[in-house]
C-alpha atoms as a PDB file:
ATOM      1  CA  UNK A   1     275.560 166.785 113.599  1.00  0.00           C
ATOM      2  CA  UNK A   2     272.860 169.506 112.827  1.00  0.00           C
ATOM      3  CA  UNK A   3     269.448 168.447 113.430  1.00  0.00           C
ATOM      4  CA  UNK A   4     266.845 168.249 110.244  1.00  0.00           C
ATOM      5  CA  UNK A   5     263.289 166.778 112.065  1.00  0.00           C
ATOM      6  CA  UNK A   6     262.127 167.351 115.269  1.00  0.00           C
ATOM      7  CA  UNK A   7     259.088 164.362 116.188  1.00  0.00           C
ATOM      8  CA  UNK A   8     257.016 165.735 119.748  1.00  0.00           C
ATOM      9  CA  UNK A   9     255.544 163.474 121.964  1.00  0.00           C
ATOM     10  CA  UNK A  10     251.770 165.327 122.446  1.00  0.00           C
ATOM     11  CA  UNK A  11     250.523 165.870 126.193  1.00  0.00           C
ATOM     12  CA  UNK A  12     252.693 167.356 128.330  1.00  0.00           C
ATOM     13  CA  UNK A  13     254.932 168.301 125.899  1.00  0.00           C
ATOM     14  CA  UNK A  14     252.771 170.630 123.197  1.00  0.00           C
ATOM     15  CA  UNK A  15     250.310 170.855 125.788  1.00  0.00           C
ATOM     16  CA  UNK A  16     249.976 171.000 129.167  1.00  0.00           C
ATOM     17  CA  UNK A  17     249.133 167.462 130.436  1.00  0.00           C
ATOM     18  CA  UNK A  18     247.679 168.433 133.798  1.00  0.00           C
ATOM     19  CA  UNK A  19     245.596 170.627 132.621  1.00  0.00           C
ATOM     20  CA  UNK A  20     243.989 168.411 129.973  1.00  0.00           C
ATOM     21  CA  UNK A  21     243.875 165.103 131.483  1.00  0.00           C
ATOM     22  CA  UNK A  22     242.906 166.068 134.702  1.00  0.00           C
ATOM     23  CA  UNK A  23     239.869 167.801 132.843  1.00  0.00           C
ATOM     24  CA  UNK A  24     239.592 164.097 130.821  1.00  0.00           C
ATOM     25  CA  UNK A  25     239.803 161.833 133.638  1.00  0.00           C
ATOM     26  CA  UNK A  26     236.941 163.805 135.439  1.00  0.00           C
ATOM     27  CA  UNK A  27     234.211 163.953 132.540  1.00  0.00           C
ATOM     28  CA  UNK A  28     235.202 159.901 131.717  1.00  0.00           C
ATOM     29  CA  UNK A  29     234.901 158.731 135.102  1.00  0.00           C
ATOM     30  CA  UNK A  30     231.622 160.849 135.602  1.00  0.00           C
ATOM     31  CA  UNK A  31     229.931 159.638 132.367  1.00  0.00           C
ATOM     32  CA  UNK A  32     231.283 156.414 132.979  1.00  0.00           C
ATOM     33  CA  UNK A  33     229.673 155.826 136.370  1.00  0.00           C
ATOM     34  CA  UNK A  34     226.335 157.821 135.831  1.00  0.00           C
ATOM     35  CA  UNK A  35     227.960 160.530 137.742  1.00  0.00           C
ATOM     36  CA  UNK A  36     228.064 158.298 141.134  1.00  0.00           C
ATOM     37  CA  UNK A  37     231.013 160.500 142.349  1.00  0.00           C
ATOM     38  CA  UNK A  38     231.843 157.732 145.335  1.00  0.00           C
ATOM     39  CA  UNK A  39     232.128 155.373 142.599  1.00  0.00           C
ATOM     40  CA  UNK A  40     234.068 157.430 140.407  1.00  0.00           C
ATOM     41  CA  UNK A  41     236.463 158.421 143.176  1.00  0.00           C
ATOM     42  CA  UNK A  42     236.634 154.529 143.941  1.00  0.00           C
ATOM     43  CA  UNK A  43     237.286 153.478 140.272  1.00  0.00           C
ATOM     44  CA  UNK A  44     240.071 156.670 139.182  1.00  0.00           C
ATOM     45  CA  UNK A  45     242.672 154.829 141.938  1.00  0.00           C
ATOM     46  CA  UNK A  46     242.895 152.413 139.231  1.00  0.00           C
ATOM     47  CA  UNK A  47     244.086 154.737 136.471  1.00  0.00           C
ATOM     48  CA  UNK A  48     245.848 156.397 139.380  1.00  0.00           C
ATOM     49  CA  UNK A  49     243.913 159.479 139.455  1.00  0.00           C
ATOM     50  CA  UNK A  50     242.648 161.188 142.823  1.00  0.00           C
ATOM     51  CA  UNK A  51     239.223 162.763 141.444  1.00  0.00           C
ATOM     52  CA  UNK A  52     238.761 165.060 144.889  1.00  0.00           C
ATOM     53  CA  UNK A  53     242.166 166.113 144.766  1.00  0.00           C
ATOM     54  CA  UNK A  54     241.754 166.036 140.852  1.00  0.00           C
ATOM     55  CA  UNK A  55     245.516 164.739 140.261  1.00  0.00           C
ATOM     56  CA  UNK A  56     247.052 162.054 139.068  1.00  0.00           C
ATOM     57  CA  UNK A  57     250.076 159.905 140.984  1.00  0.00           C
ATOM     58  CA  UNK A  58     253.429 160.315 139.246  1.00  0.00           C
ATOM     59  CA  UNK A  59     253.150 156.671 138.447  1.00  0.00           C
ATOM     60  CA  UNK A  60     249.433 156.932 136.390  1.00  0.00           C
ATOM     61  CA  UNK A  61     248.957 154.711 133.753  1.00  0.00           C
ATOM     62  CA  UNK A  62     247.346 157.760 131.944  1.00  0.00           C
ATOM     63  CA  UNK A  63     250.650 159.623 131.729  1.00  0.00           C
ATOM     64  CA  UNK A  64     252.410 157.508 129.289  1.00  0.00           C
ATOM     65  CA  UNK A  65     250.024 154.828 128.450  1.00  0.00           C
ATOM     66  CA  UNK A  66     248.141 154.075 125.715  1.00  0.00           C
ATOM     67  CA  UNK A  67     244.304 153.819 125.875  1.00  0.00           C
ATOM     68  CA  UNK A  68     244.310 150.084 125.716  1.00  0.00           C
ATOM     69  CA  UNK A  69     246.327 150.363 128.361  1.00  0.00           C
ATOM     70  CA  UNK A  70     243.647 152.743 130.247  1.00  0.00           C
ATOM     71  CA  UNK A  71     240.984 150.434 129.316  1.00  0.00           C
ATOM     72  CA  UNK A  72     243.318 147.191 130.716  1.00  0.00           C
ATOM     73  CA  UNK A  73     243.204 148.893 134.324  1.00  0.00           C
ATOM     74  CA  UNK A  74     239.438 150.148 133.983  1.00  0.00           C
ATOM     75  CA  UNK A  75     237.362 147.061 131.798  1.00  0.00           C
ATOM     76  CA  UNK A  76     236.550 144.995 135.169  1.00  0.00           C
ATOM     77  CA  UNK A  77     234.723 147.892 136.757  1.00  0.00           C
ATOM     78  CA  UNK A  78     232.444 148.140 133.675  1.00  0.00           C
ATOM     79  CA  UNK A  79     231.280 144.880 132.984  1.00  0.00           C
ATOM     80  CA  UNK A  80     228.518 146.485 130.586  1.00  0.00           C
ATOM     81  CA  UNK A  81     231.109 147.864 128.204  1.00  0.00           C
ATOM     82  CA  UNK A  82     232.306 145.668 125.444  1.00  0.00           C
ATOM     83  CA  UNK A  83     236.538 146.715 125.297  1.00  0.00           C
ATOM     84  CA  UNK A  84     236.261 148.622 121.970  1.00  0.00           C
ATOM     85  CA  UNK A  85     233.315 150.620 123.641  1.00  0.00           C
ATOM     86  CA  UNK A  86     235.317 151.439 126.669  1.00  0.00           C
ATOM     87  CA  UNK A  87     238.073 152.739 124.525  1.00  0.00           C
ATOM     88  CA  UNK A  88     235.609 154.413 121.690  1.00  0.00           C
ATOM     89  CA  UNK A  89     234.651 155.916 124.990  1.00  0.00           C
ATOM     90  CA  UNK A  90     237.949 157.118 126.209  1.00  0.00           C
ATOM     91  CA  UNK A  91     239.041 158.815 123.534  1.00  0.00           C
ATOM     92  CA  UNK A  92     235.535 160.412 123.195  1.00  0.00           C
ATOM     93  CA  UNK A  93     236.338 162.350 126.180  1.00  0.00           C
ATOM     94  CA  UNK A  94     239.921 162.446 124.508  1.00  0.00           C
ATOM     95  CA  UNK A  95     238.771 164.491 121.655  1.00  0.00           C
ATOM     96  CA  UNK A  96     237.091 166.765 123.813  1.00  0.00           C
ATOM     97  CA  UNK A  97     239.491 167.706 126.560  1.00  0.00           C
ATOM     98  CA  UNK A  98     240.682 171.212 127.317  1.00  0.00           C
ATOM     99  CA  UNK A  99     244.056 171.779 125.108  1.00  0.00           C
ATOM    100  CA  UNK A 100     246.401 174.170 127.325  1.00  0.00           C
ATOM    101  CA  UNK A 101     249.128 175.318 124.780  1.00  0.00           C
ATOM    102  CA  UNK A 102     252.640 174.455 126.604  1.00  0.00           C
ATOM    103  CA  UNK A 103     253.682 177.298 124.396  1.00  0.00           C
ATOM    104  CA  UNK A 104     251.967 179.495 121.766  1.00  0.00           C
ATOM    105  CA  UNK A 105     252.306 176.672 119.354  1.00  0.00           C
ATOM    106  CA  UNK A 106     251.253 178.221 115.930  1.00  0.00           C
ATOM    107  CA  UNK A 107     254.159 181.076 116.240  1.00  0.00           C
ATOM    108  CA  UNK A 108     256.674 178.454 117.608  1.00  0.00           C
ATOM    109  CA  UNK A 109     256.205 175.502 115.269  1.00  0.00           C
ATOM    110  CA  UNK A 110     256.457 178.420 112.155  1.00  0.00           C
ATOM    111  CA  UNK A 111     259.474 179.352 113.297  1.00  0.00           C
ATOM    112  CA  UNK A 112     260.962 175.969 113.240  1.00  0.00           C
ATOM    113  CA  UNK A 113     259.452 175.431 109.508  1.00  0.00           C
ATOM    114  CA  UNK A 114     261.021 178.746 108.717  1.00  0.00           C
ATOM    115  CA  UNK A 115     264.675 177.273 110.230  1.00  0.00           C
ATOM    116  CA  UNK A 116     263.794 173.988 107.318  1.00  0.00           C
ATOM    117  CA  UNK A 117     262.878 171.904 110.018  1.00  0.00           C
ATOM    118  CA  UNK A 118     260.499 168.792 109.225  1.00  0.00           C
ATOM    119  CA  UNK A 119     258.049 168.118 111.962  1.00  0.00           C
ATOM    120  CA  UNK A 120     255.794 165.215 113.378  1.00  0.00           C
ATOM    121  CA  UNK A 121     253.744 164.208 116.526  1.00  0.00           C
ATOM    122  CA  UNK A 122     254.229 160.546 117.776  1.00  0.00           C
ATOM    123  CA  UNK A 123     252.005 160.190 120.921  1.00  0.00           C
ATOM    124  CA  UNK A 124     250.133 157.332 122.905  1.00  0.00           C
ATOM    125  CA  UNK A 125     247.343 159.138 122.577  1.00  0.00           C
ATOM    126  CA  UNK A 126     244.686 157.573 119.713  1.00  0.00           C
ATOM    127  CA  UNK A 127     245.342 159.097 116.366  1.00  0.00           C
ATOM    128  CA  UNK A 128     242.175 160.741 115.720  1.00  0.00           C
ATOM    129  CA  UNK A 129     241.865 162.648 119.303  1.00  0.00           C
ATOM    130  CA  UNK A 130     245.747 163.419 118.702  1.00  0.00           C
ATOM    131  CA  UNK A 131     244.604 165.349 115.345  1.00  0.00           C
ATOM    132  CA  UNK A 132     241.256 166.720 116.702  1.00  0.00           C
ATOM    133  CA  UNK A 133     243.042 168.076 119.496  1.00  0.00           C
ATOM    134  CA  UNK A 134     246.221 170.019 116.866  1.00  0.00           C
ATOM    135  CA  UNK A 135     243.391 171.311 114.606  1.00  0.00           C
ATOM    136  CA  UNK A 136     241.631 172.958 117.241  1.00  0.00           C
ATOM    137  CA  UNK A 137     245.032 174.310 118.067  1.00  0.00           C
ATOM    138  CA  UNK A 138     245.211 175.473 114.753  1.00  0.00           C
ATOM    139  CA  UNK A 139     248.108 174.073 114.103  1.00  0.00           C
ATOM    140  CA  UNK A 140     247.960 170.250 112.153  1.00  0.00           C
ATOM    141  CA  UNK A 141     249.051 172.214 109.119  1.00  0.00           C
ATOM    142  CA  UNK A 142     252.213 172.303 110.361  1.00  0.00           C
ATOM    143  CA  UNK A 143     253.334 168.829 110.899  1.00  0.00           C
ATOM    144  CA  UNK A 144     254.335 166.223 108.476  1.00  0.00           C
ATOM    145  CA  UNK A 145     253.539 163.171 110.327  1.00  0.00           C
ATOM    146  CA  UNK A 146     251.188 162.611 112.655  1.00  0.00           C
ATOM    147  CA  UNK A 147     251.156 159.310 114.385  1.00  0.00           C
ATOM    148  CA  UNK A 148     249.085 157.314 117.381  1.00  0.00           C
ATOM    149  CA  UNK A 149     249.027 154.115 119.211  1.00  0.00           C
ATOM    150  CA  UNK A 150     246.982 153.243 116.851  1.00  0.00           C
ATOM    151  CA  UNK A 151     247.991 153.846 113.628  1.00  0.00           C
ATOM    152  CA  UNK A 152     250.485 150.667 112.875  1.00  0.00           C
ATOM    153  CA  UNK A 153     253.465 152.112 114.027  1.00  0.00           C
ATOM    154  CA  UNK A 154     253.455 150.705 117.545  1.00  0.00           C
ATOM    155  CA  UNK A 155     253.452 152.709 120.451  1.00  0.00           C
ATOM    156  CA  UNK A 156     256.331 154.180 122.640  1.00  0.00           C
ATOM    157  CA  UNK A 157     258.846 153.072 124.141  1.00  0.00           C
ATOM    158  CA  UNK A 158     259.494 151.027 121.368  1.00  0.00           C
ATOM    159  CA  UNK A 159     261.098 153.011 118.650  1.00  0.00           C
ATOM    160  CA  UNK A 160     258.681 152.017 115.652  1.00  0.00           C
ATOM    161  CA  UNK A 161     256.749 155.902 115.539  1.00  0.00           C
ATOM    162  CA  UNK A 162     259.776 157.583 115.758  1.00  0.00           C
ATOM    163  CA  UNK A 163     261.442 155.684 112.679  1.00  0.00           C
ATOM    164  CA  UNK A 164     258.009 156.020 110.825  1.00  0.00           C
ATOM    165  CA  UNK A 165     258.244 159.947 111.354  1.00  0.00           C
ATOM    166  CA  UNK A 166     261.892 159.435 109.844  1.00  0.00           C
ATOM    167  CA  UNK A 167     261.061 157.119 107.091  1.00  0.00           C
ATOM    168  CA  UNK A 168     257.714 159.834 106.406  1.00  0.00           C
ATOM    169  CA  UNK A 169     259.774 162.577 105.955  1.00  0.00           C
ATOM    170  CA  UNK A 170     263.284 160.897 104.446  1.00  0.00           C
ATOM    171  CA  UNK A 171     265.678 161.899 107.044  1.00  0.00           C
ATOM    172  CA  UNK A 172     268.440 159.954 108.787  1.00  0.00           C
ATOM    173  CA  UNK A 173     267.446 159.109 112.411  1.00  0.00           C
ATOM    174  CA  UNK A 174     270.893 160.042 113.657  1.00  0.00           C
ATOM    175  CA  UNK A 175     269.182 164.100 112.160  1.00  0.00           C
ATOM    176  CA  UNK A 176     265.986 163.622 114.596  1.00  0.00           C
ATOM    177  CA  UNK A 177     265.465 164.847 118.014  1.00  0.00           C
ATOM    178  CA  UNK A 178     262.737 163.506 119.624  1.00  0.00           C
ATOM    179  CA  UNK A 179     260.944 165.823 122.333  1.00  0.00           C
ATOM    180  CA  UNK A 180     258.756 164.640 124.834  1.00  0.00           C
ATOM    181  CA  UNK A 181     257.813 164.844 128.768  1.00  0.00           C
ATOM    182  CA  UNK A 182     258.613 161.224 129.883  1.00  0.00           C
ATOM    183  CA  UNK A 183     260.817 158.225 130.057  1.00  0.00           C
ATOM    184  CA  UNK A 184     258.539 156.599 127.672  1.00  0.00           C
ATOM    185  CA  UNK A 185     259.271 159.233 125.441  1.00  0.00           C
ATOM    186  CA  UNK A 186     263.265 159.332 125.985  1.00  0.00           C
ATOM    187  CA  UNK A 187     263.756 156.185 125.651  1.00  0.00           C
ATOM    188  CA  UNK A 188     261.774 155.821 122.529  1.00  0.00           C
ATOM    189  CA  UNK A 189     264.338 158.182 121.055  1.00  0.00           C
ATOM    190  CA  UNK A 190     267.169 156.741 122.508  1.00  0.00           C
ATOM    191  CA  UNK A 191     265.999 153.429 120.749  1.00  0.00           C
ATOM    192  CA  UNK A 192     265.495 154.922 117.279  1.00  0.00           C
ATOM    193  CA  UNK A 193     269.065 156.432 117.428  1.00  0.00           C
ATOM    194  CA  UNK A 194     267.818 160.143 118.099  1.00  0.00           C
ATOM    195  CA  UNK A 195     268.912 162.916 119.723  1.00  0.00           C
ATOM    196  CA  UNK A 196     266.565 163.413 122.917  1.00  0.00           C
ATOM    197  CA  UNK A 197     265.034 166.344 124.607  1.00  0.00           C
ATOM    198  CA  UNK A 198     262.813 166.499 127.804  1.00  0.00           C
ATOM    199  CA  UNK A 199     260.472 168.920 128.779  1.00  0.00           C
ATOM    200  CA  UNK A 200     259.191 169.681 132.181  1.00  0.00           C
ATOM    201  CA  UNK A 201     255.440 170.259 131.254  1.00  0.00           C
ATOM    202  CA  UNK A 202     254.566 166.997 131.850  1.00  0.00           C
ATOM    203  CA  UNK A 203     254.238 165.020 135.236  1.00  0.00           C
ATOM    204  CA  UNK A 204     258.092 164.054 134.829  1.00  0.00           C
ATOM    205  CA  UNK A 205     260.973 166.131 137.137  1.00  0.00           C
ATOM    206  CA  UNK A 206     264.205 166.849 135.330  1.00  0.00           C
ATOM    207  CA  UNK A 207     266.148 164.126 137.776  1.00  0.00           C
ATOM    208  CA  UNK A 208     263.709 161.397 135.557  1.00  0.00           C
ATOM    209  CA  UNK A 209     264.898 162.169 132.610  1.00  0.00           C
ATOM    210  CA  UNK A 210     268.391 163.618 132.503  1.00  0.00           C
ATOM    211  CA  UNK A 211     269.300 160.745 132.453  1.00  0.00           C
ATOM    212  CA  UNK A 212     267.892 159.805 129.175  1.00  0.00           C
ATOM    213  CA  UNK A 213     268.158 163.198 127.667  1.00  0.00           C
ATOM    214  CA  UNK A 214     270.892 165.313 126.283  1.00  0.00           C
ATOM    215  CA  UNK A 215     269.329 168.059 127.835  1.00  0.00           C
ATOM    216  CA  UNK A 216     266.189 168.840 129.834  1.00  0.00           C
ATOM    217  CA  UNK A 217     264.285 171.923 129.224  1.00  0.00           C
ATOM    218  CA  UNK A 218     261.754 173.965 130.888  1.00  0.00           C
ATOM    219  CA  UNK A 219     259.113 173.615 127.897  1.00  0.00           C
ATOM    220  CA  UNK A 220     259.710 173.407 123.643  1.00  0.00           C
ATOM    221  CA  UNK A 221     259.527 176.992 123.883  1.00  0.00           C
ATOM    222  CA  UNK A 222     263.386 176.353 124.768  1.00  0.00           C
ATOM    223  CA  UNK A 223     264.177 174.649 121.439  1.00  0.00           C
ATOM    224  CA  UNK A 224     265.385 177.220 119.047  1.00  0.00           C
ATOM    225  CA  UNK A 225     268.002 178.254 122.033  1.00  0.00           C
ATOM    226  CA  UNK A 226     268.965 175.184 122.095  1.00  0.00           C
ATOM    227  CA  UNK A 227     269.620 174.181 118.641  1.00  0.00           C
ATOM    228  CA  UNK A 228     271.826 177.299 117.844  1.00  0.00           C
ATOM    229  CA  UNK A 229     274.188 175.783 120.778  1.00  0.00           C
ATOM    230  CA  UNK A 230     274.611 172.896 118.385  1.00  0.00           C
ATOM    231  CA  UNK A 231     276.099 174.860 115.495  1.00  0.00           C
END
């Protein structure tokens, strides 16, 4: 069955998560502790993330979680911080992370448009950093759905953003692939009755998610290869 819509999970798939959440975790953790480093060391091993080594454990909340989810792990250790503040102040830092292109995006995503392809973003990330962080790609002109934790869909693994994306763009879900780095991602797709590709940008190793994928890929920049093996 060809493929008509192609929803991407956002960090670590059309960008490089290490590279921007490593950059995140540092500045929030900083700002967060009045730049008491010993503190901020202390406090990342809750969101799994070793700030002298500056990398997060495979198992990091951040990777696939949601920023309530952050803010769950982190609200104890800032007793100041009202919960919406803590997360306004996550995906502050959000909006202004470092965006490493996985791929040369604009180029990539035009090509798929050009092939009649219908795109979207479903990611864990908060809505408005996800769509701060494609236009200074350059590139949120290109997608037909864009969709966070937070914007009434639910968040992934559940299968409610992928069947919004579907529903958003009128095509069968059994005609999606869903793309993304992690299990959360996978099984999201698997859920919503999509076809499922992972990428090995993210903090993920192929052995994760073959499992869960019908095919694992070094990066999206793979895609178009892999669709013309489909017919």
């Amino acid at each position: 069955m060809s493929i008509e819509a192609i929803v991407f999970d956002k960090d670590g798939t059309l960008f490089d998560f290490a590279a921007t959440w490593e950059a995140w975790a540092e500045a929030f953790l900083l700002r967060a502790t009045g730049q008491d480093r010993a503190r901020a060391q202390a406090i990342g091993t809750e969101i799994g993330f070793d700030l002298a080594a500056r990398r997060f454990a495979p198992d990091s909340v951040v990777i696939a979680g949601t920023p309530a989810e952050v803010a769950d792990a982190l609200e104890r250790h800032f007793p100041q911080l009202t919960r919406p503040a803590l997360i306004g102040m996550l995906n502050e830092e959000a909006e202004l992370a470092p965006q490493i292109e996985a791929v040369p995006l604009a180029p990539f995503l035009d090509g798929l448009r050009a092939q009649g392809l219908r795109l979207g973003v479903a990611t864990n990330d908060a809505e408005a950093p996800a769509r701060a962080h494609l236009l200074a790609a350059r590139v949120l002109d290109r997608f037909d759905f864009v969709a966070g934790f937070d914007s009434g869909h639910g968040a992934k693994p559940a299968p409610g953003p992928l069947l919004a994306f579907c529903a958003a763009v009128d095509v069968d879900p059994a005609r999606a692939l869903m793309v993304g780095d992690s299990t959360h991602d996978l099984h999201a797709g698997r859920a919503a009755g999509m076809s499922t590709l992972g990428v090995l940008t993210g903090m993920a190793g192929a052995d994760e998610l073959a499992p869960h994928a019908d095919a694992v890929l070094p990066d999206i920049g793979h895609i178009p290869a892999w669709l013309a093996t489909r017919g």
